[in-house]
N, C-alpha and C. Protein backbone atom coordinates (compact mmCIF):
# COMPACT_ATOMS: atom_id res chain seq x y z
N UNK A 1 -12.90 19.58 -25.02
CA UNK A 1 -12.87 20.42 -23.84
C UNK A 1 -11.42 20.71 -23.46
N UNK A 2 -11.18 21.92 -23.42
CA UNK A 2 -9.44 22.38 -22.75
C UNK A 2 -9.94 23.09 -21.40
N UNK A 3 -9.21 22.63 -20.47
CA UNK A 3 -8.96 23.09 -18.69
C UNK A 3 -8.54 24.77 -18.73
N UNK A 4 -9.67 25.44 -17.90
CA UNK A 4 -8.92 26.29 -17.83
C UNK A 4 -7.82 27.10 -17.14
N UNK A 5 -8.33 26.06 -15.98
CA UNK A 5 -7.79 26.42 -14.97
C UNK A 5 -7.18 24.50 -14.43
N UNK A 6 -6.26 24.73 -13.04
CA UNK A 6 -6.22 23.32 -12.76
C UNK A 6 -5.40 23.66 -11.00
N UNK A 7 -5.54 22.81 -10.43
CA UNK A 7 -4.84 22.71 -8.73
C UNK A 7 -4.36 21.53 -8.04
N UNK A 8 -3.54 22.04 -7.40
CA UNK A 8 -2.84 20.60 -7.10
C UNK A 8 -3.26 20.08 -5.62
N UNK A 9 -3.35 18.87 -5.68
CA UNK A 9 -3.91 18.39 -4.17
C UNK A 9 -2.87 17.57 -3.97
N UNK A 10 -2.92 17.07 -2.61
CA UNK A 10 -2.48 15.64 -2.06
C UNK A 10 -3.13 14.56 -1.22
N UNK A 11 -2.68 13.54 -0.79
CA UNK A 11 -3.66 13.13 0.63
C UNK A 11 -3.05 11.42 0.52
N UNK A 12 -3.54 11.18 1.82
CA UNK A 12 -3.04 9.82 2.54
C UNK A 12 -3.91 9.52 3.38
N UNK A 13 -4.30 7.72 2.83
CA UNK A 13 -5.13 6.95 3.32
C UNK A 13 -4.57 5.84 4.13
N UNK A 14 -5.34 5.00 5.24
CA UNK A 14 -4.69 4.12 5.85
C UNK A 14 -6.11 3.29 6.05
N UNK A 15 -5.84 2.03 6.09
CA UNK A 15 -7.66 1.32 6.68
C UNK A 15 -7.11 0.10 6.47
N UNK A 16 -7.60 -1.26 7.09
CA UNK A 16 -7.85 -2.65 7.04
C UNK A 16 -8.07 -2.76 5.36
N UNK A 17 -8.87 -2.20 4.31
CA UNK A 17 -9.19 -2.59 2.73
C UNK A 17 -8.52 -1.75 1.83
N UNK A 18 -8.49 -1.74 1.42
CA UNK A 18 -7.48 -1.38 0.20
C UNK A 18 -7.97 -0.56 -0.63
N UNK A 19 -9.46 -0.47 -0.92
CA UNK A 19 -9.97 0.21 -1.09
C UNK A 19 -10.96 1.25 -0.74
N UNK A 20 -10.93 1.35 0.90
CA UNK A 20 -11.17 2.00 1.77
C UNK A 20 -9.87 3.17 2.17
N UNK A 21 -8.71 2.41 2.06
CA UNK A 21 -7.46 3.67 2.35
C UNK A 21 -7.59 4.26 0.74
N UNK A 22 -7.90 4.11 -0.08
CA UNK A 22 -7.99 4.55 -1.11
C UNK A 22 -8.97 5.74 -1.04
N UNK A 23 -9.80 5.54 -0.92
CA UNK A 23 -11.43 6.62 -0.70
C UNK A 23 -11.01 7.75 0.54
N UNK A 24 -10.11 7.44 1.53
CA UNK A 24 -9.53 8.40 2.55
C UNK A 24 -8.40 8.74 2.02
N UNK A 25 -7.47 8.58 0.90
CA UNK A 25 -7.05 9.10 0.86
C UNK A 25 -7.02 10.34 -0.48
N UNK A 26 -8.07 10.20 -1.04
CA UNK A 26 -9.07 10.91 -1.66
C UNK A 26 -9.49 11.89 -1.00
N UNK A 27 -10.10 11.77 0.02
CA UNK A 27 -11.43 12.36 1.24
C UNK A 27 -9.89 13.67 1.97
N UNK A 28 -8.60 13.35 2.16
CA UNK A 28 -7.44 13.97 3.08
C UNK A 28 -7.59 15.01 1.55
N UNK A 29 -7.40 14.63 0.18
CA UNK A 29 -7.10 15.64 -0.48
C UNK A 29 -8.32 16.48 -0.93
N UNK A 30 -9.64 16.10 -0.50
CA UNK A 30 -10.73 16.81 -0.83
C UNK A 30 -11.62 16.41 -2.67
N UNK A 31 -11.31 15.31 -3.14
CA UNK A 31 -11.44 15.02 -4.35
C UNK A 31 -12.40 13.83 -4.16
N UNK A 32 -12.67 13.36 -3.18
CA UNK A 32 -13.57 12.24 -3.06
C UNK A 32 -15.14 12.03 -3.60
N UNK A 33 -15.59 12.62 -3.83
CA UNK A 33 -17.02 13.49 -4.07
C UNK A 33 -16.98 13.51 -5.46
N UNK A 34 -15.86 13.33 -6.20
CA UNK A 34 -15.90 13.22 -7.84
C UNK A 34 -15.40 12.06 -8.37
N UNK A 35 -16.27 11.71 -10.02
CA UNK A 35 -16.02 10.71 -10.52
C UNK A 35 -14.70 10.95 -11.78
N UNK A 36 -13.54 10.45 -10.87
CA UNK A 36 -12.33 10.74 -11.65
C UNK A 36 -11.99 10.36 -12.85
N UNK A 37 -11.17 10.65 -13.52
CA UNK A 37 -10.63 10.11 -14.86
C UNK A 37 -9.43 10.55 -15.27
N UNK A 38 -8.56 9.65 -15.25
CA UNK A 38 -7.31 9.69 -15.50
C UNK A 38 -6.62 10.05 -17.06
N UNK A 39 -6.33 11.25 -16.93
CA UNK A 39 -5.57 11.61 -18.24
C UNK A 39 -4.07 11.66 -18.35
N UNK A 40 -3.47 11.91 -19.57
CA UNK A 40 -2.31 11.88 -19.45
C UNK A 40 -1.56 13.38 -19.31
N UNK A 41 -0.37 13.67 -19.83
CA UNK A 41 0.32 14.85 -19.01
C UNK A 41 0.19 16.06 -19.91
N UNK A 42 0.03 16.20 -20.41
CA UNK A 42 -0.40 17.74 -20.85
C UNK A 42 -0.67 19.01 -20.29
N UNK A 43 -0.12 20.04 -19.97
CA UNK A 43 -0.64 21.15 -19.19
C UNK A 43 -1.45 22.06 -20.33
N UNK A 44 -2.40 22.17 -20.08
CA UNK A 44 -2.93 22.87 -21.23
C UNK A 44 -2.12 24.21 -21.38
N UNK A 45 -2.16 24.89 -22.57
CA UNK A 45 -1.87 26.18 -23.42
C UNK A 45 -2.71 27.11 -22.42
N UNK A 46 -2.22 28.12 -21.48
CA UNK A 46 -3.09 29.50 -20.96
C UNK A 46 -4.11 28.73 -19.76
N UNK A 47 -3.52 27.98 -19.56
CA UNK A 47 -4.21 27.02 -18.30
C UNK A 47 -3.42 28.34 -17.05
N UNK A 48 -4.65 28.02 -16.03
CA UNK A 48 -4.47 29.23 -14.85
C UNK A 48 -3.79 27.95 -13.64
N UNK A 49 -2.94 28.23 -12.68
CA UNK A 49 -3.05 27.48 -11.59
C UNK A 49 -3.38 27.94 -10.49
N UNK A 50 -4.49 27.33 -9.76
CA UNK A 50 -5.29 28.11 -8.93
C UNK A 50 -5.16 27.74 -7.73
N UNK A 51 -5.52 27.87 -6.40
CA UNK A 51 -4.97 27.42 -4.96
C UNK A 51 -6.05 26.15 -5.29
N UNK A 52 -5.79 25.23 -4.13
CA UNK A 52 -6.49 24.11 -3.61
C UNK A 52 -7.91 24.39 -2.86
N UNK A 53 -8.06 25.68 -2.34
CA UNK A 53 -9.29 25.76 -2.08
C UNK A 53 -10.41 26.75 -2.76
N UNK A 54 -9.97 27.19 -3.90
CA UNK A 54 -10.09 28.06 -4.65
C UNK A 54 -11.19 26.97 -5.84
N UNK A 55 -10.21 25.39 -6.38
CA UNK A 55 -10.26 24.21 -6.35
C UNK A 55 -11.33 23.68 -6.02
N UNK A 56 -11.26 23.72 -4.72
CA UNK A 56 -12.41 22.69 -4.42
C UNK A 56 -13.55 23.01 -4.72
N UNK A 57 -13.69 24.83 -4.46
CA UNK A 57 -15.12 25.48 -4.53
C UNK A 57 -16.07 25.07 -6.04
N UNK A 58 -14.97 24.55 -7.19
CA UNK A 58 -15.38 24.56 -8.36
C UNK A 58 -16.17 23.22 -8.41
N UNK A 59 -15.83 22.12 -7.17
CA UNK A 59 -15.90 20.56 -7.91
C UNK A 59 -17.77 20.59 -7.09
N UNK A 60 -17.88 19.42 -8.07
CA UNK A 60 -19.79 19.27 -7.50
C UNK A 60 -19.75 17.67 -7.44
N UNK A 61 -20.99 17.31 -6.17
CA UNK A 61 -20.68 16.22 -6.21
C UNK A 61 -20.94 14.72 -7.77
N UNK A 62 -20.27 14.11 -7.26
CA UNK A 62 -20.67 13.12 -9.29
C UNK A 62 -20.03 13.83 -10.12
N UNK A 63 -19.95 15.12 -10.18
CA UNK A 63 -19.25 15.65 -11.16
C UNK A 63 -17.77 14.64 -11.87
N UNK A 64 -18.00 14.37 -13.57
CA UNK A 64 -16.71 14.22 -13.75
C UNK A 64 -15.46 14.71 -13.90
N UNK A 65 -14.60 14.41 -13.33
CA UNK A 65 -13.32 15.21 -13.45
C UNK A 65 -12.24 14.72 -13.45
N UNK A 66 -11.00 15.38 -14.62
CA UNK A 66 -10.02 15.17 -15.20
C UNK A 66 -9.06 15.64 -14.39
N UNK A 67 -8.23 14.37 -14.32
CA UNK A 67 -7.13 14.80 -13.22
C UNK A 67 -5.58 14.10 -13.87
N UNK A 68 -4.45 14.28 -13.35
CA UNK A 68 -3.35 13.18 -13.79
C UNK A 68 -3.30 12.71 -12.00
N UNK A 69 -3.13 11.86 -11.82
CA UNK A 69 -3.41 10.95 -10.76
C UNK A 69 -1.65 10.26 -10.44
N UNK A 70 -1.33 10.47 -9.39
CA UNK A 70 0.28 9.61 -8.98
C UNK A 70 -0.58 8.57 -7.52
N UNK A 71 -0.57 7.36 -7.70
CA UNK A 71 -0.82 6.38 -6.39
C UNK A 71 0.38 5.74 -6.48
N UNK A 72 0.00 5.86 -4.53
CA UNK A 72 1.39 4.42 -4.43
C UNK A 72 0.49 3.75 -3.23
N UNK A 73 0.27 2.67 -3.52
CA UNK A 73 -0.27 1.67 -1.87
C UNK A 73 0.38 0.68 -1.51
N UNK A 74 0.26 0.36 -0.17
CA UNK A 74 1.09 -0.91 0.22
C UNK A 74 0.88 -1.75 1.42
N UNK A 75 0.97 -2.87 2.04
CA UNK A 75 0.36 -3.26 3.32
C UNK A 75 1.18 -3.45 4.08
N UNK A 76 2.70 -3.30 4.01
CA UNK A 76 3.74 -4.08 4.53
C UNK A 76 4.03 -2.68 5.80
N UNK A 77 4.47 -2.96 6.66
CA UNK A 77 4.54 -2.04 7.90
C UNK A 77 5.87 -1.33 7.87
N UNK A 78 5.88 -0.25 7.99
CA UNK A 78 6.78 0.93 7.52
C UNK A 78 7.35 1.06 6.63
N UNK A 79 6.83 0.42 5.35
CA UNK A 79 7.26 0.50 4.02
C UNK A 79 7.38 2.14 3.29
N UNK A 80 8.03 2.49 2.59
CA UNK A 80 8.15 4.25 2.63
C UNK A 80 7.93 4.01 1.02
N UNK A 81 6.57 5.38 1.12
CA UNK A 81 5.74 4.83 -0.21
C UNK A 81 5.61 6.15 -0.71
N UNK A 82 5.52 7.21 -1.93
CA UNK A 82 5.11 8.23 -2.07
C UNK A 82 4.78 8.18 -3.75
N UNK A 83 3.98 9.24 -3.72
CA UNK A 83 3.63 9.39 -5.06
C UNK A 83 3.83 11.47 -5.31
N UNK A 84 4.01 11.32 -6.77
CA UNK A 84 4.58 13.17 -7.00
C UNK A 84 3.78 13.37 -8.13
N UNK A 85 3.55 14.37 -8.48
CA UNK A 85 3.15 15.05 -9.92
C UNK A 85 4.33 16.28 -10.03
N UNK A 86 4.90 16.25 -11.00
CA UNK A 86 5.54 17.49 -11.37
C UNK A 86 4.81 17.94 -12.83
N UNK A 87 5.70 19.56 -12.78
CA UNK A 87 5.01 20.45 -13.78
C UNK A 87 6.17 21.05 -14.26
N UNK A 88 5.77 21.44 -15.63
CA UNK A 88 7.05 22.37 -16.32
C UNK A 88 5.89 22.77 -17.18
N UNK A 89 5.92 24.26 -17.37
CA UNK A 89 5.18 25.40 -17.71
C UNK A 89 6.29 26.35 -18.86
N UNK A 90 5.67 26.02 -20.19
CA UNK A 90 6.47 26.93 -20.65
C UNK A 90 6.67 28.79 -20.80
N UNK A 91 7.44 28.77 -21.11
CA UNK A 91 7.69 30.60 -21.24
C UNK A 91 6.89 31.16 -22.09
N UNK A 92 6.40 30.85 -23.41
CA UNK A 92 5.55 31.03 -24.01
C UNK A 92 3.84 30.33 -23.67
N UNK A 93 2.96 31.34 -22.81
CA UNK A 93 1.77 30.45 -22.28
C UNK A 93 0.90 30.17 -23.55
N UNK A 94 1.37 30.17 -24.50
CA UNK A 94 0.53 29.78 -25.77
C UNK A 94 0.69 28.89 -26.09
N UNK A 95 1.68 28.13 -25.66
CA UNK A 95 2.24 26.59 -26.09
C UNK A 95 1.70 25.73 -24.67
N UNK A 96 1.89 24.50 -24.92
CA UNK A 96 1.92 23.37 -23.88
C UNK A 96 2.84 23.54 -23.18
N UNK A 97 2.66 22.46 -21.72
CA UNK A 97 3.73 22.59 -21.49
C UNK A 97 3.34 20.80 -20.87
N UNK A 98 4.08 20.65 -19.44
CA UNK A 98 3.95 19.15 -19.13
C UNK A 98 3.48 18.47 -17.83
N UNK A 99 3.07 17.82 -17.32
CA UNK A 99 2.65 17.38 -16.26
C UNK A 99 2.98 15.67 -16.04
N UNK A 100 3.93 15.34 -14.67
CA UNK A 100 4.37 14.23 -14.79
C UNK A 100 4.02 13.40 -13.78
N UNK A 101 3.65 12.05 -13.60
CA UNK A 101 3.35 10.91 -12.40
C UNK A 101 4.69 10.60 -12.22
N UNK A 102 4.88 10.19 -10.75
CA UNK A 102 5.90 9.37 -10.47
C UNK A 102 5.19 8.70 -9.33
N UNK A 103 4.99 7.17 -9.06
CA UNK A 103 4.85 6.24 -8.07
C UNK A 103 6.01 5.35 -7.53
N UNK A 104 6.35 5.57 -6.21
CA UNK A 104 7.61 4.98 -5.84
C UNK A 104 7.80 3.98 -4.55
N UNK A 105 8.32 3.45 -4.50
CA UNK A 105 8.74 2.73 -3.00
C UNK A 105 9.67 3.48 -2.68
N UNK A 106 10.37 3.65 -1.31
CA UNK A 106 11.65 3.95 -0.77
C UNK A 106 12.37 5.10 -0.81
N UNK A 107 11.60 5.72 -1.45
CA UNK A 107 12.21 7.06 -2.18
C UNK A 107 11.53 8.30 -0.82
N UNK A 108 12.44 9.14 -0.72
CA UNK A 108 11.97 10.17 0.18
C UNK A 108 11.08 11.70 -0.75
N UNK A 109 10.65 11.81 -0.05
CA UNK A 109 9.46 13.24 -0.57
C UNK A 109 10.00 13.69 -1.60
N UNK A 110 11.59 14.45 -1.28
CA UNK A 110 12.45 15.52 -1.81
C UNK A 110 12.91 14.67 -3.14
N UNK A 111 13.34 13.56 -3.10
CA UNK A 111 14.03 13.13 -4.20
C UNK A 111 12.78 12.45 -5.25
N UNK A 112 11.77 12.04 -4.51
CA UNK A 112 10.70 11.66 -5.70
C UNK A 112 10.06 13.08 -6.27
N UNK A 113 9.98 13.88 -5.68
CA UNK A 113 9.33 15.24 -6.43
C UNK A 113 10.29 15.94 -7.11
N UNK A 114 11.72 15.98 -6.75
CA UNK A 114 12.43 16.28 -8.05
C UNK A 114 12.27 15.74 -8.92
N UNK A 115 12.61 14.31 -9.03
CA UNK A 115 12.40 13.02 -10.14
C UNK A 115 10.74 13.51 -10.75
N UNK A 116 10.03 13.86 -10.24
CA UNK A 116 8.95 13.81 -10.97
C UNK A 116 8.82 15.16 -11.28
N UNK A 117 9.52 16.48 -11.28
CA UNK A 117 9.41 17.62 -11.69
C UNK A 117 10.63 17.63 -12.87
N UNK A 118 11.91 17.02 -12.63
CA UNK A 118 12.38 16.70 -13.63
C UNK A 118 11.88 16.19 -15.19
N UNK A 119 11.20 15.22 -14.52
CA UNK A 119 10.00 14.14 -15.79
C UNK A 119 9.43 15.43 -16.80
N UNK A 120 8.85 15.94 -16.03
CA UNK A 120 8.15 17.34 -16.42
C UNK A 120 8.92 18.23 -17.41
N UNK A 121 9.97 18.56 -17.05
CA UNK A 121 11.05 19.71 -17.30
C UNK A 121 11.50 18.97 -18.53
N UNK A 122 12.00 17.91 -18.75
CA UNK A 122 13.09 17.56 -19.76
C UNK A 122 12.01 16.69 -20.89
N UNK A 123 10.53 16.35 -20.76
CA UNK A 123 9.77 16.32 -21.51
C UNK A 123 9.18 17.51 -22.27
N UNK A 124 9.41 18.90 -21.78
CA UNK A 124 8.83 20.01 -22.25
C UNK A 124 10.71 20.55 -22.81
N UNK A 125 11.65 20.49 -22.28
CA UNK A 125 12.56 21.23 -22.78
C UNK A 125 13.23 20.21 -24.63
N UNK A 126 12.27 18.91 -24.27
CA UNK A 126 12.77 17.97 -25.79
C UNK A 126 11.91 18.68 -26.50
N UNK A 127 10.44 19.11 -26.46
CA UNK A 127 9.78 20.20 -27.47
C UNK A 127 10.43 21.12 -27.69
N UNK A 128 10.67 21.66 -26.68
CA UNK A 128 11.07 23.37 -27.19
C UNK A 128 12.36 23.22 -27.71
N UNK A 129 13.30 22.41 -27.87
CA UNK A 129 14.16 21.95 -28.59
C UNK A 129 15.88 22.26 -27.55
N UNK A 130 15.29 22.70 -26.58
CA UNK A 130 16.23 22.97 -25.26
C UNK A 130 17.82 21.98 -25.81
N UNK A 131 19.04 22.30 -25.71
CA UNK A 131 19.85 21.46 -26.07
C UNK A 131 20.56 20.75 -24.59
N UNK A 132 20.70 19.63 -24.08
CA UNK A 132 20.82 19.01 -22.41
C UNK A 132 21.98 17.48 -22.46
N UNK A 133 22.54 17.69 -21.51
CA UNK A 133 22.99 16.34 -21.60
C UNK A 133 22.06 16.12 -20.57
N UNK A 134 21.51 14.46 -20.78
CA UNK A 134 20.29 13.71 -19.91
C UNK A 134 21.34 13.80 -18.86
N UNK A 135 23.01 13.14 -18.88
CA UNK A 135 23.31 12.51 -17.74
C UNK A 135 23.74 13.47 -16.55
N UNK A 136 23.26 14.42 -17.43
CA UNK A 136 24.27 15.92 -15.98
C UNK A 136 23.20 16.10 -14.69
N UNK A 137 22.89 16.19 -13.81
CA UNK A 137 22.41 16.31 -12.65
C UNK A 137 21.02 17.37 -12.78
N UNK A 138 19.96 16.90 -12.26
CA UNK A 138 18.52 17.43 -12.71
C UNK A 138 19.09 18.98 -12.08
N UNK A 139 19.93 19.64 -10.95
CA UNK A 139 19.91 20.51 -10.73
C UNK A 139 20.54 21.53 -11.70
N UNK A 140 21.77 20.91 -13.05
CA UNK A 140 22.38 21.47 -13.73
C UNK A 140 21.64 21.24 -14.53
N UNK A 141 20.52 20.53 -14.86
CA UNK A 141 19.93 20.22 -16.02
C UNK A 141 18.78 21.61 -16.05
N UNK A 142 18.44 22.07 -14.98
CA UNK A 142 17.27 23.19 -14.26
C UNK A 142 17.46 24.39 -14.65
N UNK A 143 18.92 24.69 -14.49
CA UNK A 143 19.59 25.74 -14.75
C UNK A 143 19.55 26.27 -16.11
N UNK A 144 20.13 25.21 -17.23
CA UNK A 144 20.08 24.99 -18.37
C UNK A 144 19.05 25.60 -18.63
N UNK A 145 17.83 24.85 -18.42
CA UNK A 145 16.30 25.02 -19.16
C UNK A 145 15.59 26.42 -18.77
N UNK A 146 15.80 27.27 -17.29
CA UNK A 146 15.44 28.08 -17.08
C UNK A 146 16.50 28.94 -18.21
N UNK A 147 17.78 28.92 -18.09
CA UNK A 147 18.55 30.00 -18.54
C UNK A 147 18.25 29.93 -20.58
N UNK A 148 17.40 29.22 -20.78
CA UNK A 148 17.11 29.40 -22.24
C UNK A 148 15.88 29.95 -22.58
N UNK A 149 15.16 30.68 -21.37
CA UNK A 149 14.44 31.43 -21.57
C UNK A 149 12.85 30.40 -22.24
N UNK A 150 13.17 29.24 -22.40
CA UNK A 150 12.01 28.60 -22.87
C UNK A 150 10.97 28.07 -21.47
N UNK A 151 11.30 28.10 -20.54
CA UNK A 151 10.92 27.14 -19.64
C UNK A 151 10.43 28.21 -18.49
N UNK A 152 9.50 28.58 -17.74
CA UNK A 152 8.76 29.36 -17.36
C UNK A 152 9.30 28.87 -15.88
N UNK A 153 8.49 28.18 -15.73
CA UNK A 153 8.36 27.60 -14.47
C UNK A 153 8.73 26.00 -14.15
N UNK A 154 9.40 25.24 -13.09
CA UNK A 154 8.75 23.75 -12.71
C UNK A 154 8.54 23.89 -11.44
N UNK A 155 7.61 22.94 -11.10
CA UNK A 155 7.65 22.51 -9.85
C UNK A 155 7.05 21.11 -9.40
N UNK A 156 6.38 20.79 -8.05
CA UNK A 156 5.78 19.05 -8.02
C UNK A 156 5.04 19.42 -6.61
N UNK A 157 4.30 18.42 -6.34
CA UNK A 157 3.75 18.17 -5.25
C UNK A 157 3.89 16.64 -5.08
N UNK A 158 4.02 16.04 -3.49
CA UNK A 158 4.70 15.12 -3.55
C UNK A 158 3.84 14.91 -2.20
N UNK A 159 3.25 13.37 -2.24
CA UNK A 159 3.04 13.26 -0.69
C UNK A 159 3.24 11.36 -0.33
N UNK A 160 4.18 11.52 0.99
CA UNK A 160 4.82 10.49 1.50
C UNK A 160 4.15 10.12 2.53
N UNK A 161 4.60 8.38 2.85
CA UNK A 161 4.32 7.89 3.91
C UNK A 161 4.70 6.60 4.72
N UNK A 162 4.76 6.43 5.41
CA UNK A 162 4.80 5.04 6.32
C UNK A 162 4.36 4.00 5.79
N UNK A 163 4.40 2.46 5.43
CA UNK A 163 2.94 2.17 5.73
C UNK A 163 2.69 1.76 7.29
N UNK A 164 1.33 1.48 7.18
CA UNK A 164 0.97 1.49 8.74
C UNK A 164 1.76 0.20 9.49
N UNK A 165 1.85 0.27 10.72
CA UNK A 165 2.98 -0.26 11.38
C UNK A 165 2.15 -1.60 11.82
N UNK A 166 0.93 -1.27 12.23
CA UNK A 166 0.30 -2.80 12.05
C UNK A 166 -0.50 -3.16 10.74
N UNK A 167 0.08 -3.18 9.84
CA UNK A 167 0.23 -3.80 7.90
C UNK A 167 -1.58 -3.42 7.75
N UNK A 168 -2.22 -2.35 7.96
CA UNK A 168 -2.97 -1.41 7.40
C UNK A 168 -2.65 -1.25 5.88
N UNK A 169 -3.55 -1.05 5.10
CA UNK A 169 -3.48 -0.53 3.67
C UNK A 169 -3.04 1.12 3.87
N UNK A 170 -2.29 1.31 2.81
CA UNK A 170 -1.62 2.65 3.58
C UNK A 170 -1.99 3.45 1.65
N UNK A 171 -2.16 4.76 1.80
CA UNK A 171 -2.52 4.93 -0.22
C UNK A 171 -2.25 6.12 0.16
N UNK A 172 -1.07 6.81 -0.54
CA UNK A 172 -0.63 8.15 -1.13
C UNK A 172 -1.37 8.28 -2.19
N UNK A 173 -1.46 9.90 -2.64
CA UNK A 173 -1.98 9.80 -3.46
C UNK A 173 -1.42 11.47 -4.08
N UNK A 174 -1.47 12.00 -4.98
CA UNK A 174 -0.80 13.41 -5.77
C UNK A 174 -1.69 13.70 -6.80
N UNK A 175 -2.62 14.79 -6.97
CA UNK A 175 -3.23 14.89 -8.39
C UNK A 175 -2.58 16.39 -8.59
N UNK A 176 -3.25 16.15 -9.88
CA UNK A 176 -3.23 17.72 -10.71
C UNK A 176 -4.78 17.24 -11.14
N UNK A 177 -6.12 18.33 -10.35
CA UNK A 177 -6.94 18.21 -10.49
C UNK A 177 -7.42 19.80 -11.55
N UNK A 178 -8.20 19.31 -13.04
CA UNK A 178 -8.65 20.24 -14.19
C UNK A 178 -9.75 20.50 -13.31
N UNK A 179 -10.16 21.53 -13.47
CA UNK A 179 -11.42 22.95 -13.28
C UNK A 179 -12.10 23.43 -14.33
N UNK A 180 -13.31 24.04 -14.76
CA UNK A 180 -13.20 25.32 -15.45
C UNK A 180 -13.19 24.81 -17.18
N UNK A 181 -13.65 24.03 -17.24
CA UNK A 181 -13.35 23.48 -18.63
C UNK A 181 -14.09 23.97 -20.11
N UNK A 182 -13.06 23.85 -20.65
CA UNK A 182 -13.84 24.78 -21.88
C UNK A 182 -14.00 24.48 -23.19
N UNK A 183 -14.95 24.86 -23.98
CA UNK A 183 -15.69 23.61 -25.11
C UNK A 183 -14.77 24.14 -26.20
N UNK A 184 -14.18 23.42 -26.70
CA UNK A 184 -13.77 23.49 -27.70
C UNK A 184 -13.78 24.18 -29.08
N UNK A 185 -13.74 24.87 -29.34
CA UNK A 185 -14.53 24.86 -30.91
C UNK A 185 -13.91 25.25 -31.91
């Protein structure tokens, strides 16, 4: 089966169990209602990206569905917790391209969703044979990869949080949720 489509969600849970802030924070991104499964990063070849509510209309309940999944949970009280998915989409939509997790402590929105759109970018620009120094700055590194004409697009979705201030289970959560799937043959 190849995705034909795919959308990005977010959401944040908080509750006394751990696996109750988990299920809300599922329920904030609208994905709760499906039996997930965690794949790895691949953006499919001619994959569409579609809005989030465009998204949801597709999912049924039980339905299984393929997602790349970023969690971060924690109980400790204002602990700063986030999780990102980034994407790098190549220039050629006939090829792959990449999709990346990042789970973090301490890290703010902006700098974990670069870090995890980076992940993305410099895993798809080592295919396309992109030439980079790793150590130069993801913003000079961006430049690079767009200006070689291989690299289409990146971007991330990233969602942060507190944990709860009286030590609540607190669960970020970031997917890239597949749609639309198509049989192989």
């Amino acid at each position: 089966m190849i995705p034909k489509s795919l959308f990005f969600t977010k959401g944040c849970g908080k509750h006394r169990d751990k696996l109750q802030s988990f299920e809300l924070a599922l329920r904030d991104a609208a994905i709760e209602k499906c039996n997930l499964v965690s794949v790895s990063s691949i953006f499919p070849p001619k994959c569409k990206i579609i809005s989030r509510a465009k998204g949801e209309e597709e999912l049924k309940a039980g339905q299984i569905t393929y997602t790349v999944l970023a969690k971060t949970e924690c109980n400790e009280p204002n602990r700063l917790i986030v999780a990102s998915i980034g994407l790098a989409v190549p220039a050629d939509r006939s090829g792959y391209g990449y999709l990346s997790e990042h789970h973090a402590f301490g890290e703010t929105s902006s700098k974990a969703g670069d870090y995890a759109e980076d992940l993305a970018a410099t895993m798809l620009a080592t295919t396309q044979g992109i030439e980079f120094d790793p150590e130069t700055a993801w913003d000079e590194r961006k430049q690079v990869y767009k200006a070689s004409g291989k690299v289409y697009r990146t971007s991330n979705i990233t969602q942060s949080a507190r944990g709860d201030k009286n030590g609540l289970w607190t669960t970020v959560i970031a997917a890239a949720v597949f749609v639309d799937m198509e049989k192989y043959e």
